[in-house]
PDB file of N, CA and C in Angstrom:
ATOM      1  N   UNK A   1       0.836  -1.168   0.000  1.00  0.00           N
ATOM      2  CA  UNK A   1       0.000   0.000   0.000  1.00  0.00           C
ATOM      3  C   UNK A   1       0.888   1.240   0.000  1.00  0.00           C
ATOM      4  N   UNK A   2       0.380   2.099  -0.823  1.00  0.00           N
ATOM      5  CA  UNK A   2       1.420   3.480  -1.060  1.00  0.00           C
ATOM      6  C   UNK A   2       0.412   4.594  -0.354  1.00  0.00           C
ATOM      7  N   UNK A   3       0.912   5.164   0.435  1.00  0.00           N
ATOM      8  CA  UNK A   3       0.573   5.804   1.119  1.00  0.00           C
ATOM      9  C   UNK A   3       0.283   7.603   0.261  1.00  0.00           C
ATOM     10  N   UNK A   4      -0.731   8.084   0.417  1.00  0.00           N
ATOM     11  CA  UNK A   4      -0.595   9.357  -0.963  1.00  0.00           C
ATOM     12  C   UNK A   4       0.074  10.506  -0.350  1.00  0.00           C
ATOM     13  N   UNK A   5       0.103  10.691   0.740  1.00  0.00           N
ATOM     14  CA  UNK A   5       1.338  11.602   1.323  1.00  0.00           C
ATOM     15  C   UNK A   5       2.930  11.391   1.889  1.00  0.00           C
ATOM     16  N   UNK A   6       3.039  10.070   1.160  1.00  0.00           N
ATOM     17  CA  UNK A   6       4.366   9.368   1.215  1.00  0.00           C
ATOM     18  C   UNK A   6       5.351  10.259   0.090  1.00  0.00           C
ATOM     19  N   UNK A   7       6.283  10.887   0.788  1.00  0.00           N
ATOM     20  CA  UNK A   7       7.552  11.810  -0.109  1.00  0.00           C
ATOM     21  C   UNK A   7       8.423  10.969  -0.573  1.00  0.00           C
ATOM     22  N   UNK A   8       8.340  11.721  -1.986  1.00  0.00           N
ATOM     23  CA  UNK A   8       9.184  10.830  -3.355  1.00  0.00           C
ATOM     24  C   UNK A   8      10.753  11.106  -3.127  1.00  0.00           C
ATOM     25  N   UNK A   9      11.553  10.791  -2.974  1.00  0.00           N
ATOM     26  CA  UNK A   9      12.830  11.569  -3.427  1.00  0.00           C
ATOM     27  C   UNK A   9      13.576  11.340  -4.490  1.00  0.00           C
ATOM     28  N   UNK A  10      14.271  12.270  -4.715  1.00  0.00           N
ATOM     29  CA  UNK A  10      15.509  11.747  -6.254  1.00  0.00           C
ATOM     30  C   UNK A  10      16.707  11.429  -5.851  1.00  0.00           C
ATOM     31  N   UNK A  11      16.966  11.414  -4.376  1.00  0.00           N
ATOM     32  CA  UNK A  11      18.364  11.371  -4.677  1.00  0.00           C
ATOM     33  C   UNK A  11      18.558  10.837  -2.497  1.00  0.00           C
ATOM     34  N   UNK A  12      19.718   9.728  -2.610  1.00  0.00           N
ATOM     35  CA  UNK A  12      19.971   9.486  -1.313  1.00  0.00           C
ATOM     36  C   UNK A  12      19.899   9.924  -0.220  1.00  0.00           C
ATOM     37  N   UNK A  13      20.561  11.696  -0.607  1.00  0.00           N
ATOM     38  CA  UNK A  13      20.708  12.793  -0.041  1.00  0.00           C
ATOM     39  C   UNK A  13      19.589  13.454   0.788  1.00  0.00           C
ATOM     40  N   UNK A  14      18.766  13.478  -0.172  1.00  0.00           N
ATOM     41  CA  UNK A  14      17.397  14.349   0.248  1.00  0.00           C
ATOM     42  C   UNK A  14      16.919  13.489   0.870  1.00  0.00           C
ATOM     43  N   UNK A  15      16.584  12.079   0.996  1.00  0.00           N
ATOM     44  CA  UNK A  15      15.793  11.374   1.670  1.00  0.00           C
ATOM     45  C   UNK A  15      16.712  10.974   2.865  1.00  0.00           C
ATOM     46  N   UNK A  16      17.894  11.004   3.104  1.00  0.00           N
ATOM     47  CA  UNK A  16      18.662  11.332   4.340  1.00  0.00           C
ATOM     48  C   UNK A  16      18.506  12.374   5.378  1.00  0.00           C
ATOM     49  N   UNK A  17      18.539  13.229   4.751  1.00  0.00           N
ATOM     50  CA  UNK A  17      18.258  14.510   5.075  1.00  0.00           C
ATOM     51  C   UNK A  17      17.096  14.429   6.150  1.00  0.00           C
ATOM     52  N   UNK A  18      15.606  14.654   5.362  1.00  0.00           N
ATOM     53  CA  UNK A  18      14.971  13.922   5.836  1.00  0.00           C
ATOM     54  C   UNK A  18      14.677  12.983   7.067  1.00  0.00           C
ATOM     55  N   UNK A  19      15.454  12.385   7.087  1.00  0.00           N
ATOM     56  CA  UNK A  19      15.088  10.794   8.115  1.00  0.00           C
ATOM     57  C   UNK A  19      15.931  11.267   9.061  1.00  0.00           C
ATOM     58  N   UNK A  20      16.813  12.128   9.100  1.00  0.00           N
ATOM     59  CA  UNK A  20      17.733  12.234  10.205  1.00  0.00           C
ATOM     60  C   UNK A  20      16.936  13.541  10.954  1.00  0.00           C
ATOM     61  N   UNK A  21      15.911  14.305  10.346  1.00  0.00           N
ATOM     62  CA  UNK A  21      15.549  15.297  10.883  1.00  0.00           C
ATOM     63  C   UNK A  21      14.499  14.521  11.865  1.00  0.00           C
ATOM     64  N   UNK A  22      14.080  13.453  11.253  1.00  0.00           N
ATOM     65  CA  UNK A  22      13.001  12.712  11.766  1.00  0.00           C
ATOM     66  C   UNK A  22      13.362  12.270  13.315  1.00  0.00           C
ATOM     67  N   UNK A  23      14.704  11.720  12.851  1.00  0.00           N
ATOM     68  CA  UNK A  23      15.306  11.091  14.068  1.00  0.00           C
ATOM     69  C   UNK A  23      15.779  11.826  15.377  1.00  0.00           C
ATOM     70  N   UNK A  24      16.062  13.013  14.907  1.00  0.00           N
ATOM     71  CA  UNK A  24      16.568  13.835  15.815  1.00  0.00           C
ATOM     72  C   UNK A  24      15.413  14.417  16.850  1.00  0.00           C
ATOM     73  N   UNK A  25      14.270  14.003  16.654  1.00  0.00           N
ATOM     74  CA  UNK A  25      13.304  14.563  17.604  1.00  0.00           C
ATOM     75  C   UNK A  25      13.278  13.284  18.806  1.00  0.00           C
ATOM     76  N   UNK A  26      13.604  12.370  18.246  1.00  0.00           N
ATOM     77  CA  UNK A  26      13.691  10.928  19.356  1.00  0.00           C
ATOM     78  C   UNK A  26      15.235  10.624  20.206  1.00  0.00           C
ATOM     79  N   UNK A  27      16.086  11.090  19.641  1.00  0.00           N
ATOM     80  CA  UNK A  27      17.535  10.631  19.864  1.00  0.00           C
ATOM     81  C   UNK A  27      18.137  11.359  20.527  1.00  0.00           C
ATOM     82  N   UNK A  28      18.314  11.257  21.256  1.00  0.00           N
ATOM     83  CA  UNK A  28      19.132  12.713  22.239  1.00  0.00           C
ATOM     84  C   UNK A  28      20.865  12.348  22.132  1.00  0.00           C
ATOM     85  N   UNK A  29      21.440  12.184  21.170  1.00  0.00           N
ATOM     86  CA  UNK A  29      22.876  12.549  20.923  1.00  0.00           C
ATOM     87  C   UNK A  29      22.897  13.470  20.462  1.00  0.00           C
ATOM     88  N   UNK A  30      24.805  13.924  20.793  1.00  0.00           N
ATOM     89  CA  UNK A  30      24.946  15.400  19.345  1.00  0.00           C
ATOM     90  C   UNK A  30      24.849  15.004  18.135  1.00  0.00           C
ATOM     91  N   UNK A  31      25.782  13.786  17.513  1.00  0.00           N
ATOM     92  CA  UNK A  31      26.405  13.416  16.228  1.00  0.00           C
ATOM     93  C   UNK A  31      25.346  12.419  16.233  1.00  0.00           C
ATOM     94  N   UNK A  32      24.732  12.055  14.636  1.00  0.00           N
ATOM     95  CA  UNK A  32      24.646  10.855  14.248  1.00  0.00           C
ATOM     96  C   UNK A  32      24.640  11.004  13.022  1.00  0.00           C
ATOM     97  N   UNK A  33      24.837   9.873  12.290  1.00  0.00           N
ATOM     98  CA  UNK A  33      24.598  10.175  10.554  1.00  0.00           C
ATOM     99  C   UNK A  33      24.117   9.262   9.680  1.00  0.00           C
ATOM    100  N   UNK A  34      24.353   9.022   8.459  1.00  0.00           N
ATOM    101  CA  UNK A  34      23.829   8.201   7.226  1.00  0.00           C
ATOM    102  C   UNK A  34      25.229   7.940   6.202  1.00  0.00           C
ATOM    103  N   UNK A  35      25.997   6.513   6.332  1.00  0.00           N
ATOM    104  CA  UNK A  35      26.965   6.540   5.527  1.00  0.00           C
ATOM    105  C   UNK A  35      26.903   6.066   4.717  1.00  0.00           C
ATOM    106  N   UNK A  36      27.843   5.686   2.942  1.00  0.00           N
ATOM    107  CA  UNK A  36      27.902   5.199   2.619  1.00  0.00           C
ATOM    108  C   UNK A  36      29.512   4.097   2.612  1.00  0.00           C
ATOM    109  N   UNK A  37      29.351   2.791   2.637  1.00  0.00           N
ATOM    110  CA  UNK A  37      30.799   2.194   3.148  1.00  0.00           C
ATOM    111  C   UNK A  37      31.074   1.255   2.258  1.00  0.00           C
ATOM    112  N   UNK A  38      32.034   1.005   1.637  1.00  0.00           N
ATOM    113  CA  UNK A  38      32.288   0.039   0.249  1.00  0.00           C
ATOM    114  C   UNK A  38      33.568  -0.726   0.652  1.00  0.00           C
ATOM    115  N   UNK A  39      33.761  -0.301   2.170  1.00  0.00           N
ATOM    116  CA  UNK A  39      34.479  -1.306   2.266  1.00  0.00           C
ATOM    117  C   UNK A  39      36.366  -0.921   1.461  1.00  0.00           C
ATOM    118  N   UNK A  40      36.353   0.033   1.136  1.00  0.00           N
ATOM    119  CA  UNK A  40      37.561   1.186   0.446  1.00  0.00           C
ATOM    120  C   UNK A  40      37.441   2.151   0.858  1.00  0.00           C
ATOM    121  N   UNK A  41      36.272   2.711   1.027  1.00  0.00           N
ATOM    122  CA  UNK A  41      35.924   4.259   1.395  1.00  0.00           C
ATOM    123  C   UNK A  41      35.338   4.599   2.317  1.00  0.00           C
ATOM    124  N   UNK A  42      34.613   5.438   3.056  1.00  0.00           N
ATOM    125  CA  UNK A  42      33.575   5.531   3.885  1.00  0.00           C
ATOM    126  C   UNK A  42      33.444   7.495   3.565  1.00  0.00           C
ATOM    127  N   UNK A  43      32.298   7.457   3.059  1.00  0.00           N
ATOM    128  CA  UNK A  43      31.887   9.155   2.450  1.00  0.00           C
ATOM    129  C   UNK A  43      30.127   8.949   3.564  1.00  0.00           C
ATOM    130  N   UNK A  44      30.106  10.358   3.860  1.00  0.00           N
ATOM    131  CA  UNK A  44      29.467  10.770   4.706  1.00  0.00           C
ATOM    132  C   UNK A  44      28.281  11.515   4.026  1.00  0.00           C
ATOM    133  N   UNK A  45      26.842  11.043   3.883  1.00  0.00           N
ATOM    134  CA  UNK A  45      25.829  11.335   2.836  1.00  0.00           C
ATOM    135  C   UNK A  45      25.394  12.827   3.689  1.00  0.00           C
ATOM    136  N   UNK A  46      24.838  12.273   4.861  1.00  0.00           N
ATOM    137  CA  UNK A  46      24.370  13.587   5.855  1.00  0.00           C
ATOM    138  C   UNK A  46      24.872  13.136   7.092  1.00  0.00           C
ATOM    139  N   UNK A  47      24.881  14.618   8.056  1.00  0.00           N
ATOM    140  CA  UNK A  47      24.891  14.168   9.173  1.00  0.00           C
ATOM    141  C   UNK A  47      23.962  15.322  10.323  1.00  0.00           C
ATOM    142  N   UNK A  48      24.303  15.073  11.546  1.00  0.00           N
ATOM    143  CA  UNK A  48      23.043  15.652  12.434  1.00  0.00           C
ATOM    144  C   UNK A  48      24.160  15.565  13.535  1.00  0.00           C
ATOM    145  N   UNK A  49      24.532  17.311  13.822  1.00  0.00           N
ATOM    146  CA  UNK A  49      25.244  17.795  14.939  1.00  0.00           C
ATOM    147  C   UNK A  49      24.255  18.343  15.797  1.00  0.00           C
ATOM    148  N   UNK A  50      24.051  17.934  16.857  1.00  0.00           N
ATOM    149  CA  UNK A  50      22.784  18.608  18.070  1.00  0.00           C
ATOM    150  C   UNK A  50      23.570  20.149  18.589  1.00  0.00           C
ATOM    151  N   UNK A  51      24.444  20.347  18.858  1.00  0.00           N
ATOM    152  CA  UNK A  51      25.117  21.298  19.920  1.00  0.00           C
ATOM    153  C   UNK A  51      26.806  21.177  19.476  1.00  0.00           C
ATOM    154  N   UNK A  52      27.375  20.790  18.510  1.00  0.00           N
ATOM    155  CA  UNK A  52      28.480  20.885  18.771  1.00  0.00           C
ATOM    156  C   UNK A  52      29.018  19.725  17.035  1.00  0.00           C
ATOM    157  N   UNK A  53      29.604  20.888  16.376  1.00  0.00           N
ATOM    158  CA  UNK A  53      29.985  19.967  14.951  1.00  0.00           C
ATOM    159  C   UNK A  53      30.994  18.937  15.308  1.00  0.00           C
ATOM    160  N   UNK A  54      30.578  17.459  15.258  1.00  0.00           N
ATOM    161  CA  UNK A  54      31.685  16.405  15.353  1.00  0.00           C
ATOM    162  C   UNK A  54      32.034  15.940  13.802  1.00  0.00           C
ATOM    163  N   UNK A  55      30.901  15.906  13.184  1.00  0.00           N
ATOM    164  CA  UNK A  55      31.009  15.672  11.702  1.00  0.00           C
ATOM    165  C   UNK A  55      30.740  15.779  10.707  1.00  0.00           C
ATOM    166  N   UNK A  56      30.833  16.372  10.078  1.00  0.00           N
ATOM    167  CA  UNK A  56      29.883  16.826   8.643  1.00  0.00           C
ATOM    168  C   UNK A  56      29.216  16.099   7.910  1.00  0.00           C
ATOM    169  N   UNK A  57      28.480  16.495   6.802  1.00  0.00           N
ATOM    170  CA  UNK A  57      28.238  16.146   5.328  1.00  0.00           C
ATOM    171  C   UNK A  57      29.060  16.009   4.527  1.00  0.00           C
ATOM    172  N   UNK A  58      28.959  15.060   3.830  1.00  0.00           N
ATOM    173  CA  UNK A  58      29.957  15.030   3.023  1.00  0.00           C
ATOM    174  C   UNK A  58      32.313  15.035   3.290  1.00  0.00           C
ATOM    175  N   UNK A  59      32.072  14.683   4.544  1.00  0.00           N
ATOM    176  CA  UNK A  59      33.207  14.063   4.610  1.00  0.00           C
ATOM    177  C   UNK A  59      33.079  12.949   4.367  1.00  0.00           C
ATOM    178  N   UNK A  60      35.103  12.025   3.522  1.00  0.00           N
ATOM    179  CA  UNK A  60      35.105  11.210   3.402  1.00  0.00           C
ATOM    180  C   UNK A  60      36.240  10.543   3.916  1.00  0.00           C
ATOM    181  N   UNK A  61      36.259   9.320   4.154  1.00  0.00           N
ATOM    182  CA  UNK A  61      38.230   8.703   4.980  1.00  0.00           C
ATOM    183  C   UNK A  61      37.691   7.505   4.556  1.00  0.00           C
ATOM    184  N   UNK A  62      39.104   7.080   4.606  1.00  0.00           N
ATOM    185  CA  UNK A  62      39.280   5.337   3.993  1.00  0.00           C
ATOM    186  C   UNK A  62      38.741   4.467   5.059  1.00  0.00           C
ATOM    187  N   UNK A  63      38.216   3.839   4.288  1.00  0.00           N
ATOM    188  CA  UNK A  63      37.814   2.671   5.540  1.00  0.00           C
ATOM    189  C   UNK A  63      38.524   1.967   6.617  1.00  0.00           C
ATOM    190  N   UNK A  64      39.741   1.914   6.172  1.00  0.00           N
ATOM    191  CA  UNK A  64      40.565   1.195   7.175  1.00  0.00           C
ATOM    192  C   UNK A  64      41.472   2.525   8.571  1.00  0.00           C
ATOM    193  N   UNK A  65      40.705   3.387   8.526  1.00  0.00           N
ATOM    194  CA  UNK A  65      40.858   4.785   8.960  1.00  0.00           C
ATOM    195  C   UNK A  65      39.617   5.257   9.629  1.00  0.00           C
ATOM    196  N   UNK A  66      38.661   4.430   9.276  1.00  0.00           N
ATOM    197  CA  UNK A  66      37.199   4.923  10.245  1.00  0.00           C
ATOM    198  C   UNK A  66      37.097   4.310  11.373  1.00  0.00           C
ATOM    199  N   UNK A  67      36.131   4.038  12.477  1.00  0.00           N
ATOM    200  CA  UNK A  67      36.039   3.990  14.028  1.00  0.00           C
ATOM    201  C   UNK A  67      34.774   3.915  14.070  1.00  0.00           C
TER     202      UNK A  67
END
């Protein structure tokens, strides 16, 4: 069932965006985010700083370099 006020998106980004705003009304951290990880790379789609920038959008570091 498709819901008729269900939002379309075009792109990873925007529907990240999105879901993290969603989340942030439930989650009481500063940092959380939405990655993408290939296992070579790790690039940072969105992220959600409450009080204090730990990490951006759109940063990226090698995988064997992430935590």
């Amino acid at each position: 069932m498709i819901l008729s006020n269900t939002p379309t998106y075009t792109s990873i980004e925007d529907a990240s965006r999105d879901v993290l705003e969603v989340i942030s009304k439930f989650v009481g951290v500063n940092t959380f985010f939405i990655a993408k990880n290939d296992k070579t790379a790790v690039d940072i789609i969105s992220s959600f700083n409450r009080d204090e920038i730990i990490l951006e959008s759109g940063f990226e570091t090698l995988y064997r370099d992430s935590y």
